[in-house]
Each structure stands twice: as C-alpha cells, then as structure tokens.
ModelCIF file with pLDDT and N, C-alpha, C, O atoms, coordinates in Angstrom:
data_MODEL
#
_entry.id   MODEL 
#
_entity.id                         1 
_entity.type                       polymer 
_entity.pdbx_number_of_molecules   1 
#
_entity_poly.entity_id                      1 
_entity_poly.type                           'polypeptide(L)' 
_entity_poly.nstd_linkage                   no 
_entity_poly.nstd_monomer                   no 
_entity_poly.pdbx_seq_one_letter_code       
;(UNK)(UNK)(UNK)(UNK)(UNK)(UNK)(UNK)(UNK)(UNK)(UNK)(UNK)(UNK)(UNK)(UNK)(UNK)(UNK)
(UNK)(UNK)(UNK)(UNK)(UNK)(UNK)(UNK)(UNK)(UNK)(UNK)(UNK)(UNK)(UNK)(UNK)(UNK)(UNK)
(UNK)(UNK)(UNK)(UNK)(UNK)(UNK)(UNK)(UNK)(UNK)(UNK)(UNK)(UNK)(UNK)(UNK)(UNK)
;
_entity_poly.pdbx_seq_one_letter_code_can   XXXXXXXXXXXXXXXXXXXXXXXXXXXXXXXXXXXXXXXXXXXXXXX 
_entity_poly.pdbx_strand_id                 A 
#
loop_
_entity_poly_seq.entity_id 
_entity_poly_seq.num 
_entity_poly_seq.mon_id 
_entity_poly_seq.hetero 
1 1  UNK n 
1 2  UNK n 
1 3  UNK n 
1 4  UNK n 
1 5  UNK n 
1 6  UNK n 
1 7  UNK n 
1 8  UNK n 
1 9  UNK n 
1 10 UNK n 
1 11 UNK n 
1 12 UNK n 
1 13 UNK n 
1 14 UNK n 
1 15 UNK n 
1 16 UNK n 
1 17 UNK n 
1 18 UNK n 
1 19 UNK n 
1 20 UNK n 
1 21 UNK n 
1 22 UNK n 
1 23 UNK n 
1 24 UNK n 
1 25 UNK n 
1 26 UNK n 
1 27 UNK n 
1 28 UNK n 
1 29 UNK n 
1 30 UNK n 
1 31 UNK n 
1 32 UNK n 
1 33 UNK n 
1 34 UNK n 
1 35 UNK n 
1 36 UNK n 
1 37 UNK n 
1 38 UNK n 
1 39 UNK n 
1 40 UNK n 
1 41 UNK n 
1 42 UNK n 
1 43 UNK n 
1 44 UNK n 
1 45 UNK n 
1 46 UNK n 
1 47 UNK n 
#
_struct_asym.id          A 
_struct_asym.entity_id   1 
#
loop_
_ma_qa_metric.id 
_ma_qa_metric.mode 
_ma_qa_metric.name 
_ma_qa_metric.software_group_id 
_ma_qa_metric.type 
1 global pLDDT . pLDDT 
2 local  pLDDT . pLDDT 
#
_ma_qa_metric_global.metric_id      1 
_ma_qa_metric_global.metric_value   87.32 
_ma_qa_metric_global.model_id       1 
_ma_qa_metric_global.ordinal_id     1 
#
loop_
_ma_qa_metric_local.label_asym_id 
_ma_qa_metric_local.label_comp_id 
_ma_qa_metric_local.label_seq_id 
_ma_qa_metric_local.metric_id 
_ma_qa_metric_local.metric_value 
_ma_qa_metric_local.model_id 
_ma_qa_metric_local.ordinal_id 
A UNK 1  2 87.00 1 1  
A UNK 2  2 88.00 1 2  
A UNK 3  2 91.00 1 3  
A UNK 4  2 90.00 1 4  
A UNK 5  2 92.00 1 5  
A UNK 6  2 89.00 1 6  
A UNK 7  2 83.00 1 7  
A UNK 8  2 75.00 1 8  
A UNK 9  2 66.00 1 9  
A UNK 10 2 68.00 1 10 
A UNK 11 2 76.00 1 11 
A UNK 12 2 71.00 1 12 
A UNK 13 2 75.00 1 13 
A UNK 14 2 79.00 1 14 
A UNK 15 2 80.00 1 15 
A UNK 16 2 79.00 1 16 
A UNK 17 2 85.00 1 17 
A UNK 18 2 89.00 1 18 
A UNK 19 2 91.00 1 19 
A UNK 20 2 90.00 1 20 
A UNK 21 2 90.00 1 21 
A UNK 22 2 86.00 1 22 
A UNK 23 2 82.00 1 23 
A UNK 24 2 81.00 1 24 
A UNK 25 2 87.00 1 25 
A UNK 26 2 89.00 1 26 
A UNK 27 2 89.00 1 27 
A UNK 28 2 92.00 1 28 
A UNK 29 2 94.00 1 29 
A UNK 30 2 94.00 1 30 
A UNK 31 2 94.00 1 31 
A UNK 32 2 95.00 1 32 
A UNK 33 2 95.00 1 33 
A UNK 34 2 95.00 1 34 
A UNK 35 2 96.00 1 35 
A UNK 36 2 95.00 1 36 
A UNK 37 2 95.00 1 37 
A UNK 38 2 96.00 1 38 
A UNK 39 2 94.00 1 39 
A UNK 40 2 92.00 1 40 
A UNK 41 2 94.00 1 41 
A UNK 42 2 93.00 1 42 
A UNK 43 2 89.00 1 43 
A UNK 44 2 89.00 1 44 
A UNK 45 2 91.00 1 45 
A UNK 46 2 88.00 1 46 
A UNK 47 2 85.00 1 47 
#
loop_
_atom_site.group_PDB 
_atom_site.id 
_atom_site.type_symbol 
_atom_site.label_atom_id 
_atom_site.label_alt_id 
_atom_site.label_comp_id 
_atom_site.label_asym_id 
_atom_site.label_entity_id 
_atom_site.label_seq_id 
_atom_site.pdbx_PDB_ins_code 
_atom_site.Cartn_x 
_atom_site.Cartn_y 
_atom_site.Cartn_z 
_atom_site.occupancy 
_atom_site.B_iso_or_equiv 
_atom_site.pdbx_formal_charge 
_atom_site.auth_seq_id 
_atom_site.auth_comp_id 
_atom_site.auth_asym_id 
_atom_site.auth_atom_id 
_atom_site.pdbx_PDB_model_num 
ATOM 1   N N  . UNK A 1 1  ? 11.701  -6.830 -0.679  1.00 87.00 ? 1  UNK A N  1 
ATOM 2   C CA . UNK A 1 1  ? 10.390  -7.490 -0.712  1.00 87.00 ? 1  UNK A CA 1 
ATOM 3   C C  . UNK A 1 1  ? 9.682   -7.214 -2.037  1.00 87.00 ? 1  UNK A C  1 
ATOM 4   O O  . UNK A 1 1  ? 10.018  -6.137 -2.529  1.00 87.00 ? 1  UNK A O  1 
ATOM 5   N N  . UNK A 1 2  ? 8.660   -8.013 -2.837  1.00 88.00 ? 2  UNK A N  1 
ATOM 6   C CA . UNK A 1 2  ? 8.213   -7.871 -3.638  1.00 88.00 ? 2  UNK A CA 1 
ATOM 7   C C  . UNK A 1 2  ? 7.134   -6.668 -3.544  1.00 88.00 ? 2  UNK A C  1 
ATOM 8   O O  . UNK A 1 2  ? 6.872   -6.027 -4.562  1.00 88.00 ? 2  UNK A O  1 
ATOM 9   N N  . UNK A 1 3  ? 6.564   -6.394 -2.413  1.00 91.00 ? 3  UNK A N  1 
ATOM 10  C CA . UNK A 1 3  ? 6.396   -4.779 -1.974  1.00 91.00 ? 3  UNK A CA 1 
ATOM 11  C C  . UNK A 1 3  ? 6.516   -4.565 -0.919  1.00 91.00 ? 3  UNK A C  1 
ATOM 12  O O  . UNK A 1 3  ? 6.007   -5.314 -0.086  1.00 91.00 ? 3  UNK A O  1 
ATOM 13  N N  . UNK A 1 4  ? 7.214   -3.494 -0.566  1.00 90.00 ? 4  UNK A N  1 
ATOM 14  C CA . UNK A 1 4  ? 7.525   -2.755 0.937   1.00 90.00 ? 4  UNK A CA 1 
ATOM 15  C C  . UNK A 1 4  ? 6.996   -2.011 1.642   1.00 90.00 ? 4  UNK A C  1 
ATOM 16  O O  . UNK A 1 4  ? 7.089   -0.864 1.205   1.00 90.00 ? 4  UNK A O  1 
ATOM 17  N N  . UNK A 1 5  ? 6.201   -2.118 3.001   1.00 92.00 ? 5  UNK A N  1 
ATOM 18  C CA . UNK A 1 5  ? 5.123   -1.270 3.278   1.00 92.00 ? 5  UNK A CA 1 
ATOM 19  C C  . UNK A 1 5  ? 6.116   -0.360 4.513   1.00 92.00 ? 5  UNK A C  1 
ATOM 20  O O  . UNK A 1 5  ? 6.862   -1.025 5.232   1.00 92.00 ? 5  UNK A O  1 
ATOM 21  N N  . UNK A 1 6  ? 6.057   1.094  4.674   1.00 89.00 ? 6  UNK A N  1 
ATOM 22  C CA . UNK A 1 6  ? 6.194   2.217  5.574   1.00 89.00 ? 6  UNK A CA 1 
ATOM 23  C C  . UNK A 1 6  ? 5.614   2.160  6.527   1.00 89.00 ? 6  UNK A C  1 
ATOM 24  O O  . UNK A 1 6  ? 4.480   1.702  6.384   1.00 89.00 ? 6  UNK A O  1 
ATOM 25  N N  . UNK A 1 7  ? 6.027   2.570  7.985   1.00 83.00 ? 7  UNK A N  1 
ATOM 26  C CA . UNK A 1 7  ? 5.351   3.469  8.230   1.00 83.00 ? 7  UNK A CA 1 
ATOM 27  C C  . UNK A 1 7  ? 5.714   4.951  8.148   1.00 83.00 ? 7  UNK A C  1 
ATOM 28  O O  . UNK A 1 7  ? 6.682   5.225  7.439   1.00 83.00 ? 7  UNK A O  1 
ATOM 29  N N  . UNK A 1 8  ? 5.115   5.886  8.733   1.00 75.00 ? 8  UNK A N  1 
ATOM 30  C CA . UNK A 1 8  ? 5.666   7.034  8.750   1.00 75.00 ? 8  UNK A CA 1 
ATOM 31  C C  . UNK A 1 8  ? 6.984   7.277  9.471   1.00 75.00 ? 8  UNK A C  1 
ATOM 32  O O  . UNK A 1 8  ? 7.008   8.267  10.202  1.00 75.00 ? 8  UNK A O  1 
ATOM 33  N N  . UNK A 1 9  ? 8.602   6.181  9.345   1.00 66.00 ? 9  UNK A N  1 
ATOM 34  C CA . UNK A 1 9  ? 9.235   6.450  9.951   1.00 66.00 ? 9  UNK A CA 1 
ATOM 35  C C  . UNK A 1 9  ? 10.834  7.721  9.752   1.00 66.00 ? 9  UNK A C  1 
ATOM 36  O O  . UNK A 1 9  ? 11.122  8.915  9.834   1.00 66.00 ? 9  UNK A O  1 
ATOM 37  N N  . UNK A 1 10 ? 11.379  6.494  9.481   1.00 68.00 ? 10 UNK A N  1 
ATOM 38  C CA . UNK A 1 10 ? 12.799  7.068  9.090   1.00 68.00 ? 10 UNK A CA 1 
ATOM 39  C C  . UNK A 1 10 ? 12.671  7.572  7.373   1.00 68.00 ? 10 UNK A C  1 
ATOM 40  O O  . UNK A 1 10 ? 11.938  6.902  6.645   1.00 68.00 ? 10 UNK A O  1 
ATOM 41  N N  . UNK A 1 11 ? 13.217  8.447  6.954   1.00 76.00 ? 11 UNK A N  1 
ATOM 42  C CA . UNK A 1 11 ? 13.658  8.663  5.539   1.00 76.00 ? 11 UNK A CA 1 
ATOM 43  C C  . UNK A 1 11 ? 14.074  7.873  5.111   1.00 76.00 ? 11 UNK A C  1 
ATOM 44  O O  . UNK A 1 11 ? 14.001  7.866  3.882   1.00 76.00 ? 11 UNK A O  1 
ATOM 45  N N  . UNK A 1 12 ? 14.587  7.011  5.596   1.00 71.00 ? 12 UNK A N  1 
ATOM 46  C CA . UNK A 1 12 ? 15.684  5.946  4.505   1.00 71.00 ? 12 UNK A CA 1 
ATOM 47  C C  . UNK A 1 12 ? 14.346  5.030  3.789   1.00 71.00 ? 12 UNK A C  1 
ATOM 48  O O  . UNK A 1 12 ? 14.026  4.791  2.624   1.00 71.00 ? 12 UNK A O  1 
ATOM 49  N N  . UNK A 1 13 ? 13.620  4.577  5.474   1.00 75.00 ? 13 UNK A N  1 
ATOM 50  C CA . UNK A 1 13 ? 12.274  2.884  5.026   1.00 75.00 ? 13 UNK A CA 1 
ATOM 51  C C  . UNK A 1 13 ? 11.230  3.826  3.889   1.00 75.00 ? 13 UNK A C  1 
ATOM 52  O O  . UNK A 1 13 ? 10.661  3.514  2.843   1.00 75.00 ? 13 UNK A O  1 
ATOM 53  N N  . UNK A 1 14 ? 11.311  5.033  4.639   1.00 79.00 ? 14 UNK A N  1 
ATOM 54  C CA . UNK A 1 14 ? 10.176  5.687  3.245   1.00 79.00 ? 14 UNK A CA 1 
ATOM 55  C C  . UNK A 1 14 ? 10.248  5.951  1.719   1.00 79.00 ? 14 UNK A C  1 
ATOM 56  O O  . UNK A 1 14 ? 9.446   6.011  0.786   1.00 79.00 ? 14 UNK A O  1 
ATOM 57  N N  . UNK A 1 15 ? 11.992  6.119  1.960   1.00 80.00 ? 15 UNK A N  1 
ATOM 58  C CA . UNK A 1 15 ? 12.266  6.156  0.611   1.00 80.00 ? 15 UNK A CA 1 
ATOM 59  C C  . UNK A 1 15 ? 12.526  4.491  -0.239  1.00 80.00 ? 15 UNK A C  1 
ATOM 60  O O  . UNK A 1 15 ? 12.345  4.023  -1.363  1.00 80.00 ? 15 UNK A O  1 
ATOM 61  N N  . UNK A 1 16 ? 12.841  4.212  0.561   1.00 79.00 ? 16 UNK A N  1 
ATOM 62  C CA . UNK A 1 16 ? 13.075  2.247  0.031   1.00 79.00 ? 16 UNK A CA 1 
ATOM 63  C C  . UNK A 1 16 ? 11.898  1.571  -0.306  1.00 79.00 ? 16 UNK A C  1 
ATOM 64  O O  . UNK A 1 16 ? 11.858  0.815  -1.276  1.00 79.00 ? 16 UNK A O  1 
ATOM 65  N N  . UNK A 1 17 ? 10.684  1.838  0.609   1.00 85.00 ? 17 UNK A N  1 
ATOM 66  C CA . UNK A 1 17 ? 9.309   1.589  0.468   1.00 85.00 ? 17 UNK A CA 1 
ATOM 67  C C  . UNK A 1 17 ? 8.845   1.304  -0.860  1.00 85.00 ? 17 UNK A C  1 
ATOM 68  O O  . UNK A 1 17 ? 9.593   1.536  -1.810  1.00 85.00 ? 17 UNK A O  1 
ATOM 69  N N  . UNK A 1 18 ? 7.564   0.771  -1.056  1.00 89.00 ? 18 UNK A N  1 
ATOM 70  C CA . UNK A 1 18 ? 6.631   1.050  -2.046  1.00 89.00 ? 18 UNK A CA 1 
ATOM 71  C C  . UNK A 1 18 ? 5.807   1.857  -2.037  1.00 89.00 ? 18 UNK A C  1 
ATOM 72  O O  . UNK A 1 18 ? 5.486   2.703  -2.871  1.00 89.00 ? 18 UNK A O  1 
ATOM 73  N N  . UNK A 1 19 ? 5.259   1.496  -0.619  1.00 91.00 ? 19 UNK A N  1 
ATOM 74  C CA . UNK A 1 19 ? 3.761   1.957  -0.426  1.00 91.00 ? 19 UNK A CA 1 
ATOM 75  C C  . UNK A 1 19 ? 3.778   2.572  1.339   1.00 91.00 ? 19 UNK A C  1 
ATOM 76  O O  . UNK A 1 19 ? 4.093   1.798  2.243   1.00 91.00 ? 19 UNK A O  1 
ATOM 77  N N  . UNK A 1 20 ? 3.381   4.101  1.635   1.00 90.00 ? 20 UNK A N  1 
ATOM 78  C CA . UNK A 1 20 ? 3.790   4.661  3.131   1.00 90.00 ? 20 UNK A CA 1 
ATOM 79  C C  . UNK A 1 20 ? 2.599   4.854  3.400   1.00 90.00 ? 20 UNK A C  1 
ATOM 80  O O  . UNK A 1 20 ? 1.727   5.281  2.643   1.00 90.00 ? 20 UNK A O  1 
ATOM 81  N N  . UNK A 1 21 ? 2.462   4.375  5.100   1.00 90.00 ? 21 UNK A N  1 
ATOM 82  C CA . UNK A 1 21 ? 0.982   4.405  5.351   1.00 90.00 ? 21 UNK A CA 1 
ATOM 83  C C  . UNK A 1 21 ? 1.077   6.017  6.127   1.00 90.00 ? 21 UNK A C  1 
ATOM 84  O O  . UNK A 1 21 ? 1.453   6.020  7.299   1.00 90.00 ? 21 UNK A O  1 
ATOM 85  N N  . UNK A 1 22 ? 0.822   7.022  5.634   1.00 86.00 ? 22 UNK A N  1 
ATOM 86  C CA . UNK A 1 22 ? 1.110   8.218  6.054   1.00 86.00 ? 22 UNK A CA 1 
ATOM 87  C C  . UNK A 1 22 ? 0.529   8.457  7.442   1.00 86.00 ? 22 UNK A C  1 
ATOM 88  O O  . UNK A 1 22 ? 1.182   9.370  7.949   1.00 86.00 ? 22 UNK A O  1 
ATOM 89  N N  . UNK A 1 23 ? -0.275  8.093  8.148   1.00 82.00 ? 23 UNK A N  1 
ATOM 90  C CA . UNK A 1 23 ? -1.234  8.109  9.834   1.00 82.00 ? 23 UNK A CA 1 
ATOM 91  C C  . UNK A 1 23 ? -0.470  7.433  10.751  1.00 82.00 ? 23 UNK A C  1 
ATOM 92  O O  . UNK A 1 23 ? -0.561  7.595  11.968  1.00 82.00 ? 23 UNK A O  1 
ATOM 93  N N  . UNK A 1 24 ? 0.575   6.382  9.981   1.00 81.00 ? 24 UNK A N  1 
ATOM 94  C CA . UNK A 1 24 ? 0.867   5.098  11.229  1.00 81.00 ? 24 UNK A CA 1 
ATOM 95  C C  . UNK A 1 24 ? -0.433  4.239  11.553  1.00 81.00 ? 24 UNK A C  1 
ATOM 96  O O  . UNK A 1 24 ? -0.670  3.847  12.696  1.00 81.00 ? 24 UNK A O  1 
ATOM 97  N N  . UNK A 1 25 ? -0.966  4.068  10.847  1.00 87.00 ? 25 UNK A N  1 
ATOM 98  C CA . UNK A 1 25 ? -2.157  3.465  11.239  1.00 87.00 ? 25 UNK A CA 1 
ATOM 99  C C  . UNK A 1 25 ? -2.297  2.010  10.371  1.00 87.00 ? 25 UNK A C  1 
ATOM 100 O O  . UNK A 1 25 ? -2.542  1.960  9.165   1.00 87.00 ? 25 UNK A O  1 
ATOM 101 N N  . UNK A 1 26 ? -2.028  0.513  11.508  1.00 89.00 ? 26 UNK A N  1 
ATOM 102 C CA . UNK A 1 26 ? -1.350  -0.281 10.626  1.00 89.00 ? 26 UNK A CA 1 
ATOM 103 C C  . UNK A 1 26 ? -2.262  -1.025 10.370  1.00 89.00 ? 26 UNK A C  1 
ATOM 104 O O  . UNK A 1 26 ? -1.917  -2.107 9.894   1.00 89.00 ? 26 UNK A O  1 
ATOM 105 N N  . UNK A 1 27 ? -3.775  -0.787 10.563  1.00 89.00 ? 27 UNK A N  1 
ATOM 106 C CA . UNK A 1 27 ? -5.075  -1.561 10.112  1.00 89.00 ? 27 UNK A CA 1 
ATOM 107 C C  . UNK A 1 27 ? -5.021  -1.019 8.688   1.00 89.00 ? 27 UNK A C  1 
ATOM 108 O O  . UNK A 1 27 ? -5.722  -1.701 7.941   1.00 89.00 ? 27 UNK A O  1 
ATOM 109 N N  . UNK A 1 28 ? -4.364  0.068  8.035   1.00 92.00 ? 28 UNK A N  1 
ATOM 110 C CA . UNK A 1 28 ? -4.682  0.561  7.015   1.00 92.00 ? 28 UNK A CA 1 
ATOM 111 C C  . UNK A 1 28 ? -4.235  -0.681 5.743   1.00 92.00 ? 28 UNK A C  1 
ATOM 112 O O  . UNK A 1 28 ? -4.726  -0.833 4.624   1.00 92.00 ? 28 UNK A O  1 
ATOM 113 N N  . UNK A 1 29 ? -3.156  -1.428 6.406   1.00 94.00 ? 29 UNK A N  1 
ATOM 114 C CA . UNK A 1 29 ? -3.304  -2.416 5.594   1.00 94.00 ? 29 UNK A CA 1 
ATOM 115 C C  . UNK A 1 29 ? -4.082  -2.908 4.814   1.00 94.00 ? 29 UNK A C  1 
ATOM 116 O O  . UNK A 1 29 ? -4.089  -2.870 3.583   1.00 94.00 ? 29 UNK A O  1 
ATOM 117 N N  . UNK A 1 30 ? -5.203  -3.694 5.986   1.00 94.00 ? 30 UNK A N  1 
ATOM 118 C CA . UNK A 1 30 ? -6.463  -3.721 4.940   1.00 94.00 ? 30 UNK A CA 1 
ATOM 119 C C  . UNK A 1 30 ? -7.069  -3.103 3.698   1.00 94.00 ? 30 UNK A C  1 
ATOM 120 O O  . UNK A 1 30 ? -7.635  -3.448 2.660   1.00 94.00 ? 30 UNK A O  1 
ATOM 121 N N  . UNK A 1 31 ? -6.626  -1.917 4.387   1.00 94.00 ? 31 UNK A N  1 
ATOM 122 C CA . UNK A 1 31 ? -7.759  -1.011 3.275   1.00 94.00 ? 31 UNK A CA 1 
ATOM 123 C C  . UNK A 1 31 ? -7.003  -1.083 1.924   1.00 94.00 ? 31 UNK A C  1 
ATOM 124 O O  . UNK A 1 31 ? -7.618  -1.127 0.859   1.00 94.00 ? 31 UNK A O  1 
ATOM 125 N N  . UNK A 1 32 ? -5.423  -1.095 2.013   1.00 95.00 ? 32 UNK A N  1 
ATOM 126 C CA . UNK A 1 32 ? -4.661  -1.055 1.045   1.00 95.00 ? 32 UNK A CA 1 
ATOM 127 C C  . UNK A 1 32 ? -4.870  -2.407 0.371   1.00 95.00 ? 32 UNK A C  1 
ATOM 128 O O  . UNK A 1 32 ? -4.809  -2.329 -0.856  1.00 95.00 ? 32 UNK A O  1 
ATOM 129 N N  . UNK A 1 33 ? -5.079  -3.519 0.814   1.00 95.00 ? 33 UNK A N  1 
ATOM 130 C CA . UNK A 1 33 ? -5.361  -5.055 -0.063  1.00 95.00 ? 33 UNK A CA 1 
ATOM 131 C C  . UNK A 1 33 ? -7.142  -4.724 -0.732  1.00 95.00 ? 33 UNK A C  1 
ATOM 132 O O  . UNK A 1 33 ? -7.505  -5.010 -1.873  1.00 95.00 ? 33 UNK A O  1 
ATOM 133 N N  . UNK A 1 34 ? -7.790  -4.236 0.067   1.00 95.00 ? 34 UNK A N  1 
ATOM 134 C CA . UNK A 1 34 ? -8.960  -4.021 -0.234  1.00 95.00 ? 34 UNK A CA 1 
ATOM 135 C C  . UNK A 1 34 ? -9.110  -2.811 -1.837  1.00 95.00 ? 34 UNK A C  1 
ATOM 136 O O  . UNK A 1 34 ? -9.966  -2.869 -2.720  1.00 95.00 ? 34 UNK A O  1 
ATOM 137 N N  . UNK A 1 35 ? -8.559  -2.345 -1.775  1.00 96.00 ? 35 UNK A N  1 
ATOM 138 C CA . UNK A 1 35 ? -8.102  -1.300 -2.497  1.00 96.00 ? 35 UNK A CA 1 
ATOM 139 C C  . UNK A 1 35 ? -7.468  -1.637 -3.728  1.00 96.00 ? 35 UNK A C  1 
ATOM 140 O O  . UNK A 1 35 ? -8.199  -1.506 -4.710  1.00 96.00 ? 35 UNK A O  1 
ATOM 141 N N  . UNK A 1 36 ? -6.116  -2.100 -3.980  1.00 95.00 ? 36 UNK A N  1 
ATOM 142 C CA . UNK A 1 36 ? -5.661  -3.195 -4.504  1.00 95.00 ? 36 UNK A CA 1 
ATOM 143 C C  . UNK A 1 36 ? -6.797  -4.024 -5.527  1.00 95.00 ? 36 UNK A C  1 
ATOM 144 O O  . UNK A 1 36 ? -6.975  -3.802 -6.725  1.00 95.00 ? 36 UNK A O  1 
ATOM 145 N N  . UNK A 1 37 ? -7.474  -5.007 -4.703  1.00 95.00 ? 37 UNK A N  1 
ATOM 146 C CA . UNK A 1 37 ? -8.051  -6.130 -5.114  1.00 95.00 ? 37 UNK A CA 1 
ATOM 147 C C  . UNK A 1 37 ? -9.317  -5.307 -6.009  1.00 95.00 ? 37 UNK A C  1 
ATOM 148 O O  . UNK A 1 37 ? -9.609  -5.359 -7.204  1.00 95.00 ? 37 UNK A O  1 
ATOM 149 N N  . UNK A 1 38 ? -9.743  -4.755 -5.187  1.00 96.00 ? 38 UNK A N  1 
ATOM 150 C CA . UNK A 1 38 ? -10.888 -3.891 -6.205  1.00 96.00 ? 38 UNK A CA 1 
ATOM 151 C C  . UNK A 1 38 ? -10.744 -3.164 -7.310  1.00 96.00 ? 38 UNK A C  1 
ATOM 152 O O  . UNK A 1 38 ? -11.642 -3.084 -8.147  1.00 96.00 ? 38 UNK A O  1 
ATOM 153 N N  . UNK A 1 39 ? -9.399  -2.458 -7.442  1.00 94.00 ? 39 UNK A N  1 
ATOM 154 C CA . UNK A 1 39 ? -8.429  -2.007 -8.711  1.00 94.00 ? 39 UNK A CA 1 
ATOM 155 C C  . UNK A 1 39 ? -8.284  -2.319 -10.028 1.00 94.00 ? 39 UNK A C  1 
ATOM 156 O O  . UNK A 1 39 ? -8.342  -1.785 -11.135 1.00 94.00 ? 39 UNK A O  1 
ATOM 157 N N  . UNK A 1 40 ? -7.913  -4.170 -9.126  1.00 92.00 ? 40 UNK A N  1 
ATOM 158 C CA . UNK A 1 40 ? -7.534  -5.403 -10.703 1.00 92.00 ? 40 UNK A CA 1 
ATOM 159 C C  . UNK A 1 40 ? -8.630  -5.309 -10.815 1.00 92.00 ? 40 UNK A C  1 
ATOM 160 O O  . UNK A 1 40 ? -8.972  -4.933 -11.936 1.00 92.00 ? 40 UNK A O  1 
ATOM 161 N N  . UNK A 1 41 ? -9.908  -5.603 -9.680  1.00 94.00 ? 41 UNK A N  1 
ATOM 162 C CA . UNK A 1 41 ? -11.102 -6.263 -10.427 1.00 94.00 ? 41 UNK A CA 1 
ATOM 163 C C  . UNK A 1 41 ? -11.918 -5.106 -11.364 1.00 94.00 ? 41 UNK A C  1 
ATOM 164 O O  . UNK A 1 41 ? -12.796 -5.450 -12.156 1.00 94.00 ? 41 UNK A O  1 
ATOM 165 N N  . UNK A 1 42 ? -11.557 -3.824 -11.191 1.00 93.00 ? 42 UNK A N  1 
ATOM 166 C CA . UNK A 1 42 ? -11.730 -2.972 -11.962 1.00 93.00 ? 42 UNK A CA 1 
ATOM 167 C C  . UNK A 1 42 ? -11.365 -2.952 -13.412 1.00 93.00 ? 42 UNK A C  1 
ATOM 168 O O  . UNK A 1 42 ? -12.251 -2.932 -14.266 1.00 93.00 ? 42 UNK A O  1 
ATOM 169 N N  . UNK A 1 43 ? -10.451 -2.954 -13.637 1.00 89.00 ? 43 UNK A N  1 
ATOM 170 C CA . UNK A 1 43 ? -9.145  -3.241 -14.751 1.00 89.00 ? 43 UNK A CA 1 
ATOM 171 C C  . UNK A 1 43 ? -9.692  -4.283 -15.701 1.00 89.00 ? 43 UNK A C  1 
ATOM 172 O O  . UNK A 1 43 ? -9.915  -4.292 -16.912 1.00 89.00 ? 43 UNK A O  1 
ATOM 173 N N  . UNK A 1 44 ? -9.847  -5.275 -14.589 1.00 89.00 ? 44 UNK A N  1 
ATOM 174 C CA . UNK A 1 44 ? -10.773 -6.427 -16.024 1.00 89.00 ? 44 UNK A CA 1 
ATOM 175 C C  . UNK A 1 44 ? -11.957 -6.243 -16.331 1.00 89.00 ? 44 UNK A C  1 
ATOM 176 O O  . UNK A 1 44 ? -12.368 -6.431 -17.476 1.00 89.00 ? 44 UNK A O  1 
ATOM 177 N N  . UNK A 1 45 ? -12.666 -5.861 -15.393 1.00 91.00 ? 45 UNK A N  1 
ATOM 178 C CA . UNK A 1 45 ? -14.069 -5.372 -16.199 1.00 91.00 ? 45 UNK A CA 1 
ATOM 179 C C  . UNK A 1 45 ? -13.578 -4.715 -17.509 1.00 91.00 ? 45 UNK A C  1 
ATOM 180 O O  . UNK A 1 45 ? -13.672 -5.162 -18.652 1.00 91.00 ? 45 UNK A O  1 
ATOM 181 N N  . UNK A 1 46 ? -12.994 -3.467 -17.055 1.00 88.00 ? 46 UNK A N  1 
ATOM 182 C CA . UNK A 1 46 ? -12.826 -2.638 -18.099 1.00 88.00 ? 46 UNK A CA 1 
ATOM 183 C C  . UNK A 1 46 ? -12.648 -3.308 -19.565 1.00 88.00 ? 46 UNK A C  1 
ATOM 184 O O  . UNK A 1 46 ? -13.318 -3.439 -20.590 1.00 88.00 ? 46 UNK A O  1 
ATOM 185 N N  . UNK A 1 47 ? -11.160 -3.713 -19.003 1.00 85.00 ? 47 UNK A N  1 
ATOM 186 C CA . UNK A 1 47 ? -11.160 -4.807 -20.388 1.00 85.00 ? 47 UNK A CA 1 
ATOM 187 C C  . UNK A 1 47 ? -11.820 -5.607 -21.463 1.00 85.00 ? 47 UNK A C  1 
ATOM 188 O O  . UNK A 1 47 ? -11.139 -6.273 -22.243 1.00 85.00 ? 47 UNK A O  1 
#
C-alpha cells in the first residue's frame, strides 16, 4: 500500500507497516489524517 497502517498485532504487519497505532484504537485514524494534514499545512506556511 502506498501507506500501511498496524495495529498492535503480529511482528511481521508491524514491521511491514508504516505507521502502528500502538492502543489498538482504530478511531486513531483520524487523529493520524488530522495530524498529517496539519503537518503539510505547517510546512507551507513555513515555506
């Protein structure tokens, strides 16, 4: 996948992963796009 999301499972998906949601907690998604998006929009300000 162009990114691979975890959960806290097997060694193998965590290590193959991109990104491990360490709680199992799969609303965290959000927070991770939210997070993300606020990042770039960081980045270009900066710029």
């Amino acid at each position: 996948a162009d990114v691979g999301i975890s959960m806290l499972g097997t060694d193998a998906a965590m290590e193959a992963s991109d990104i491990v949601l360490m709680d199992n907690n799969i609303s965290k998604i959000k927070t991770a796009i939210k997070i993300s998006k606020k990042t770039i929009n960081i980045a270009y300000q900066n710029i």
